[in-house]
N, C-alpha and C. Protein backbone atom coordinates (compact mmCIF):
# COMPACT_ATOMS: atom_id res chain seq x y z
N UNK A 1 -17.70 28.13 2.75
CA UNK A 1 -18.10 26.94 3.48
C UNK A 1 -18.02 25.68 2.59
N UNK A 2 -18.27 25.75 1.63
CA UNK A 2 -18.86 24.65 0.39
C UNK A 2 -16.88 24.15 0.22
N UNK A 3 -16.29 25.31 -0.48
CA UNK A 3 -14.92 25.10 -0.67
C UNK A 3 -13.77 24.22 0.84
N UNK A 4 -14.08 24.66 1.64
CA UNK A 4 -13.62 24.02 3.30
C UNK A 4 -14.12 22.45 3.11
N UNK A 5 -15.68 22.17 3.30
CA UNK A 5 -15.92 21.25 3.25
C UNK A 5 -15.63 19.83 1.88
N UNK A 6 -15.16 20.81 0.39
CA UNK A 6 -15.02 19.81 -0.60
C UNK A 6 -13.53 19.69 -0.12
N UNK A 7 -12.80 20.85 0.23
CA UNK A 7 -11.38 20.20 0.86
C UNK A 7 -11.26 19.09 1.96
N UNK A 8 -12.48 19.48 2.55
CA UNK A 8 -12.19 17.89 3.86
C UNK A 8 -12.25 16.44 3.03
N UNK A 9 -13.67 16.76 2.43
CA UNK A 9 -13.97 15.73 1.28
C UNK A 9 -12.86 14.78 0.72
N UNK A 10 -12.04 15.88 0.29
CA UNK A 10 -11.35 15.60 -1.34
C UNK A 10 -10.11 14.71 -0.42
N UNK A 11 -9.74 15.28 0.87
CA UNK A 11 -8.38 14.44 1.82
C UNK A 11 -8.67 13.75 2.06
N UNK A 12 -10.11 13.21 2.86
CA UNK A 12 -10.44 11.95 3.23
C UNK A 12 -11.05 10.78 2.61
N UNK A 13 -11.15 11.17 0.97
CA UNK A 13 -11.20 10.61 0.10
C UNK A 13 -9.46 9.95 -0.20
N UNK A 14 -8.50 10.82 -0.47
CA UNK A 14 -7.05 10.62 -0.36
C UNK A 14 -6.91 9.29 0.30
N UNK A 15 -7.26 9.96 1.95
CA UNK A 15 -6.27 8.93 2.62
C UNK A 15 -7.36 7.66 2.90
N UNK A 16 -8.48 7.36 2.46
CA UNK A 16 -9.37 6.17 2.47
C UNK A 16 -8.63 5.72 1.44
N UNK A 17 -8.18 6.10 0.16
CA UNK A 17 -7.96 5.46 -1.00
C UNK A 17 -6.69 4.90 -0.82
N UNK A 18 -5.55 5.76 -0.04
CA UNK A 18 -4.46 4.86 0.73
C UNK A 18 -4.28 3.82 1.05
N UNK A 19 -5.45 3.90 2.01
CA UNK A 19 -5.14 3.07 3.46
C UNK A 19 -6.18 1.72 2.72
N UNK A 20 -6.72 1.93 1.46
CA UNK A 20 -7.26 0.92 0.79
C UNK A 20 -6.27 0.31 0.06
N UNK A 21 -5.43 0.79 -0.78
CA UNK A 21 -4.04 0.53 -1.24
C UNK A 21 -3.54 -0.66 -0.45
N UNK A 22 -3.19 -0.15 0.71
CA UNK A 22 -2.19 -0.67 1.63
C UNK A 22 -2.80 -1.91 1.92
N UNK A 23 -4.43 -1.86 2.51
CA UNK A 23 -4.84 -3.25 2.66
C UNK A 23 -4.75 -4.29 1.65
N UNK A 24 -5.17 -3.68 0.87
CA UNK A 24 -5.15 -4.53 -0.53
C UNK A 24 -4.01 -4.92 -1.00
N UNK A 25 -2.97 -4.47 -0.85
CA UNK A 25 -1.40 -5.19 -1.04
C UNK A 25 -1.44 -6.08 0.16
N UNK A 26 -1.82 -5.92 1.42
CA UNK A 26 -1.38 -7.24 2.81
C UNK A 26 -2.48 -8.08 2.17
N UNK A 27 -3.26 -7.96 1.50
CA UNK A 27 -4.45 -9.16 1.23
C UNK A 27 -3.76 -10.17 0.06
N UNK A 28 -3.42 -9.66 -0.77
CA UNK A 28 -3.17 -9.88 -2.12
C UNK A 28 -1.69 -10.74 -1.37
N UNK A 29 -0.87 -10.24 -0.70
CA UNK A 29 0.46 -10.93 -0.23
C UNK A 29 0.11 -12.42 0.18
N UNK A 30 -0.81 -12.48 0.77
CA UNK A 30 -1.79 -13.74 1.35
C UNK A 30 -2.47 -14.81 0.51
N UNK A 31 -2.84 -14.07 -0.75
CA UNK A 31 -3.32 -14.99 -2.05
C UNK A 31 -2.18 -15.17 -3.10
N UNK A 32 -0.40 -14.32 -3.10
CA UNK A 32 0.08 -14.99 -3.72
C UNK A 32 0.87 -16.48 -2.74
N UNK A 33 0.75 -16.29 -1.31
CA UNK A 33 1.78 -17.35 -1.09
C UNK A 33 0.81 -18.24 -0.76
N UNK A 34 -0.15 -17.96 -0.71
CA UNK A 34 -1.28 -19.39 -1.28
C UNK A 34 -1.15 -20.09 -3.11
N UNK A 35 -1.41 -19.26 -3.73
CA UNK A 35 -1.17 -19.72 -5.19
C UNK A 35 0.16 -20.33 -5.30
N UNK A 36 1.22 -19.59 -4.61
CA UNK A 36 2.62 -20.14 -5.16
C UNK A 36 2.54 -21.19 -3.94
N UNK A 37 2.27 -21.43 -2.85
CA UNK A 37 3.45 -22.67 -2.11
C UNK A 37 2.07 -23.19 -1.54
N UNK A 38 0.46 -23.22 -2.18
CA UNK A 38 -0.09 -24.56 -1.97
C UNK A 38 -0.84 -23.54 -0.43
N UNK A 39 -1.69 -24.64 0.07
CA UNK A 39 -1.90 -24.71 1.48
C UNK A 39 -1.05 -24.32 2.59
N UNK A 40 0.04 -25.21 1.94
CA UNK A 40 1.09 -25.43 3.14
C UNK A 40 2.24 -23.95 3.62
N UNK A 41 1.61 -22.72 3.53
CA UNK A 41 2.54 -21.81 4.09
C UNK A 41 2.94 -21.72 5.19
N UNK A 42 3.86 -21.85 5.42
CA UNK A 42 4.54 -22.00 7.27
C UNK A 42 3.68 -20.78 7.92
N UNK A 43 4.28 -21.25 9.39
CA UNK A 43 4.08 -19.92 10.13
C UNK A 43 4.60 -19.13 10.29
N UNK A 44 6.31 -19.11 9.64
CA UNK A 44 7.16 -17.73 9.52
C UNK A 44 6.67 -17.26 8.82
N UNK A 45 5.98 -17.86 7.22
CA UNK A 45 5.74 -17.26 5.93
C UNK A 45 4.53 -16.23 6.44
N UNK A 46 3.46 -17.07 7.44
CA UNK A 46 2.80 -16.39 7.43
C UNK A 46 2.64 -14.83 8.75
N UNK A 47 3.77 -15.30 9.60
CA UNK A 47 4.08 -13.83 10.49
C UNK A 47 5.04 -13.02 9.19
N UNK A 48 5.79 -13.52 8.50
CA UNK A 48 6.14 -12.26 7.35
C UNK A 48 5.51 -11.97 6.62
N UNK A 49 4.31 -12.42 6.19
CA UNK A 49 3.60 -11.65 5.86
C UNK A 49 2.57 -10.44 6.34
N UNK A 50 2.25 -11.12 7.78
CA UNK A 50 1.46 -9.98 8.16
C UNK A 50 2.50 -8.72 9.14
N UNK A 51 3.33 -9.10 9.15
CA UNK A 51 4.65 -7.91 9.90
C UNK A 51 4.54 -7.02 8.40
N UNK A 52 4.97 -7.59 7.32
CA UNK A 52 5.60 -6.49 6.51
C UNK A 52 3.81 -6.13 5.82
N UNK A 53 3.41 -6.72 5.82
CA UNK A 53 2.27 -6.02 5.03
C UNK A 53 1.43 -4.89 6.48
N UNK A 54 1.45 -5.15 7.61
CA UNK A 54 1.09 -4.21 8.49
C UNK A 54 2.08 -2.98 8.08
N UNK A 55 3.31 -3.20 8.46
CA UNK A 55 3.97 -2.11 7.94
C UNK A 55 3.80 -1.09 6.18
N UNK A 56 3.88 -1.99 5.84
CA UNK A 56 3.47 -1.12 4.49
C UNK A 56 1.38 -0.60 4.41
N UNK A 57 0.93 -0.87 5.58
CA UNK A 57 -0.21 0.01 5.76
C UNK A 57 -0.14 0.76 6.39
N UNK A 58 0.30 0.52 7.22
CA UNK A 58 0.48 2.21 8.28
C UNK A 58 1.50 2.87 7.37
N UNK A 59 2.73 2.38 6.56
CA UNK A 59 3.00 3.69 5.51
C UNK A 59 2.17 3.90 4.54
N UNK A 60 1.24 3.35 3.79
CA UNK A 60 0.26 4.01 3.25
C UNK A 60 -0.71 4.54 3.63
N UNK A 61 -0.88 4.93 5.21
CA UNK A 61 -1.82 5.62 5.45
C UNK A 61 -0.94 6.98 6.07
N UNK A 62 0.47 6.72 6.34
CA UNK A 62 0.83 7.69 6.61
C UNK A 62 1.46 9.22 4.91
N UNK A 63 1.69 7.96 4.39
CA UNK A 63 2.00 9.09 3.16
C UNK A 63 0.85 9.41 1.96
N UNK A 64 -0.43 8.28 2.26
CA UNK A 64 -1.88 9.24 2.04
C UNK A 64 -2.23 10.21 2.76
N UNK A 65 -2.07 10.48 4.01
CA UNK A 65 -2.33 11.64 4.31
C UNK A 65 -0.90 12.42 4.73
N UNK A 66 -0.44 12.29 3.90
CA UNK A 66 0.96 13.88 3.86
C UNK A 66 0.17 14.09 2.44
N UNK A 67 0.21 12.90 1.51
CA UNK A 67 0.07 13.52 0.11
C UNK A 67 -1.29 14.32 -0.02
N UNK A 68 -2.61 13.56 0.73
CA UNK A 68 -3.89 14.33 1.10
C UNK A 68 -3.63 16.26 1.27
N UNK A 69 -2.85 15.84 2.21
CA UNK A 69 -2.54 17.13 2.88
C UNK A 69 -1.82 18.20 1.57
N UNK A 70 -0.57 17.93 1.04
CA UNK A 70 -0.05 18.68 0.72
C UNK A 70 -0.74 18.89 -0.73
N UNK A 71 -1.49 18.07 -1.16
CA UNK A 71 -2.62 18.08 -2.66
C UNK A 71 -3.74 19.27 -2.23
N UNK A 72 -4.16 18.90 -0.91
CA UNK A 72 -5.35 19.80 -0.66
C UNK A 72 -5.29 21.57 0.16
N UNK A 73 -4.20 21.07 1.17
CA UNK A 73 -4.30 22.15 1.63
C UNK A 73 -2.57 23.24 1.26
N UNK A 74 -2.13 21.98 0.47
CA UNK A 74 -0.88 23.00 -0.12
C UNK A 74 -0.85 24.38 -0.62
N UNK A 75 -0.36 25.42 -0.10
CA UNK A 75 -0.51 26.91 -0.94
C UNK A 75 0.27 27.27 -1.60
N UNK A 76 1.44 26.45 -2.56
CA UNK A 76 2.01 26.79 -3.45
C UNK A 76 1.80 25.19 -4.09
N UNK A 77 2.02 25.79 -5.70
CA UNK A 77 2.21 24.57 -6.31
C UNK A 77 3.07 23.45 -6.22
N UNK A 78 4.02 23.77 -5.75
CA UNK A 78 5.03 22.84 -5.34
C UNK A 78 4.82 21.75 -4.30
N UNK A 79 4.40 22.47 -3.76
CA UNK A 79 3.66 21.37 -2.43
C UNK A 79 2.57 20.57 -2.71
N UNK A 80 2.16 20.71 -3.85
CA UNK A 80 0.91 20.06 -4.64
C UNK A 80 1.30 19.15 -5.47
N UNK A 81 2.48 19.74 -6.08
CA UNK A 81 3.18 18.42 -6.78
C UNK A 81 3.79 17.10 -6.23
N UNK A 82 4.20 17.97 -5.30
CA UNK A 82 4.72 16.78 -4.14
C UNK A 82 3.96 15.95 -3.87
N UNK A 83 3.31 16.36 -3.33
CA UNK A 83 1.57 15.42 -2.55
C UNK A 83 1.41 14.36 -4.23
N UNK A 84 1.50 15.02 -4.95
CA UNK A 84 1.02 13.82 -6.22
C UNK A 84 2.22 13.15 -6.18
N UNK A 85 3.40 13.44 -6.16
CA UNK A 85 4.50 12.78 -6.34
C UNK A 85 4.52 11.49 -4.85
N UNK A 86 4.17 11.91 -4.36
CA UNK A 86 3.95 10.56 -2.91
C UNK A 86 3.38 9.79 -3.31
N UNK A 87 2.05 10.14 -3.82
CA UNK A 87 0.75 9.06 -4.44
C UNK A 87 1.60 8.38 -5.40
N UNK A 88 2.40 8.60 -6.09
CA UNK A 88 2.98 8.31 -6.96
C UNK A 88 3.92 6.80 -6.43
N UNK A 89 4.70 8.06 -5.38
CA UNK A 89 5.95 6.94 -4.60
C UNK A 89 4.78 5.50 -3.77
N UNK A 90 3.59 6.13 -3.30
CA UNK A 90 2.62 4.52 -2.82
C UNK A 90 2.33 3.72 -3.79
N UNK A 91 2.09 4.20 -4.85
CA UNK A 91 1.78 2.72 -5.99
C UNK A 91 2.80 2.49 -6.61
N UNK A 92 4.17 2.83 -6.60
CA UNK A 92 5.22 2.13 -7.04
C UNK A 92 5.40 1.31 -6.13
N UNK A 93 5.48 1.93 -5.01
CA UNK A 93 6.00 0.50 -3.46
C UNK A 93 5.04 -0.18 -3.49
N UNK A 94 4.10 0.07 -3.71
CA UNK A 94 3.60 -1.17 -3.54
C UNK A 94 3.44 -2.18 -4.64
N UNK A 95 3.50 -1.59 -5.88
CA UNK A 95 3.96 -2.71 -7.00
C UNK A 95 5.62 -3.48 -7.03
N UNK A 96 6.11 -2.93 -6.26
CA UNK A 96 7.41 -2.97 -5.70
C UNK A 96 7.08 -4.26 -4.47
N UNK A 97 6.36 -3.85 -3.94
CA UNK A 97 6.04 -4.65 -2.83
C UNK A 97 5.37 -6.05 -2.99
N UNK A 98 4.54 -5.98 -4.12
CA UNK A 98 4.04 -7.15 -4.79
C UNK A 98 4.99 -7.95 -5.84
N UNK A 99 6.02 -7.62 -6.29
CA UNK A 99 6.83 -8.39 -7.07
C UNK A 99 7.40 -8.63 -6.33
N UNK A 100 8.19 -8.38 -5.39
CA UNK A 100 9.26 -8.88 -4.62
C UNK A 100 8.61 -9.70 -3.87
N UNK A 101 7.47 -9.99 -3.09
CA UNK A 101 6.43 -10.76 -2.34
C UNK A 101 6.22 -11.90 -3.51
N UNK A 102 5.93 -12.12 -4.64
CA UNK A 102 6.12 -12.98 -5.70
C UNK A 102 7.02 -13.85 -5.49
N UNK A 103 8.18 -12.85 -5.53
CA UNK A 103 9.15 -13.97 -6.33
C UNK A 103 10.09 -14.40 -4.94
N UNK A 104 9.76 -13.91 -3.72
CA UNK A 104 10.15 -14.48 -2.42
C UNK A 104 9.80 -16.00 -2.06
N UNK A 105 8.22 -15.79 -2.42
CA UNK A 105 7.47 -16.98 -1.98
C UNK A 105 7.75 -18.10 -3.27
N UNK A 106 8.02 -17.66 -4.41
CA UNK A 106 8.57 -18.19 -5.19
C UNK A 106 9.61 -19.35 -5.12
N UNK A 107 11.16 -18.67 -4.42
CA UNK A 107 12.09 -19.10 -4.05
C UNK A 107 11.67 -19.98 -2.82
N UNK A 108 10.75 -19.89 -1.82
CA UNK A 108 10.62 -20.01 -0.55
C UNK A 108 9.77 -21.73 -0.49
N UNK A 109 9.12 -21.67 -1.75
CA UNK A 109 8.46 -22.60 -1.87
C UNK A 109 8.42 -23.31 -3.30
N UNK A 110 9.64 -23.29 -3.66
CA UNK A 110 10.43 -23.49 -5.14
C UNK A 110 9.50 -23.82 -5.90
N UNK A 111 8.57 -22.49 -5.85
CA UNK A 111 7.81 -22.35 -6.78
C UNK A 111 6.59 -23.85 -7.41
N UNK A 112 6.45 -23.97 -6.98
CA UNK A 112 6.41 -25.62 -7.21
C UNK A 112 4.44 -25.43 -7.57
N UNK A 113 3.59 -24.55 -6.43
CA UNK A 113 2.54 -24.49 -6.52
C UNK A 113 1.68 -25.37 -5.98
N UNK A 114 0.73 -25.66 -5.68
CA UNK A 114 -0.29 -26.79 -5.05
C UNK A 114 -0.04 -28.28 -5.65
């Protein structure tokens, strides 16, 4: 019983920590094209931001819980590695996702700043 329940635990710990990821990159997208282009972010700047940062949360909540899954309830090691190897592939994209969000708004607002 104890083992079942630290497995529910231990996934929905996973995919909270995801789907925290994910917000926290659409938030952070929002405070760099404030820092870089001032007040003045358009309203494309700001529907591209919340299109692609929605999207990159629902994929971090979708590949927190594959990786949840295949970390916790995987029955070979391999499938365990995997599951870490996803967690892996979410904080690269999304450091991926934050440099390129940089240096967009960068170009977009020639960098110039407030």
């Amino acid at each position: 019983m104890l083992g079942t329940l630290a497995r529910v635990a231990t996934f929905i710990v996973v995919l909270a920590g995801s789907g925290a990821i994910g917000y926290w990159s659409w938030v952070r997208m929002h405070l760099v094209a404030v820092e870089v282009c001032g007040i003045g972010v358009g309203v494309s700047g700001r529907i591209g931001i919340n299109i692609v940062g929605l999207l990159w949360l629902g994929c971090s909540l979708i590949l927190g819980a594959a990786a949840g899954g295949d970390m916790v309830y995987g029955t070979t090691r391999g499938l365990r590695v995997f599951g870490v190897a996803m967690l892996v592939l979410l904080i690269g994209g999304t450091v991926a996702l934050q440099l390129w969000s940089a240096s967009y708004f960068g170009s977009y607002c020639g960098g110039t700043g407030r």
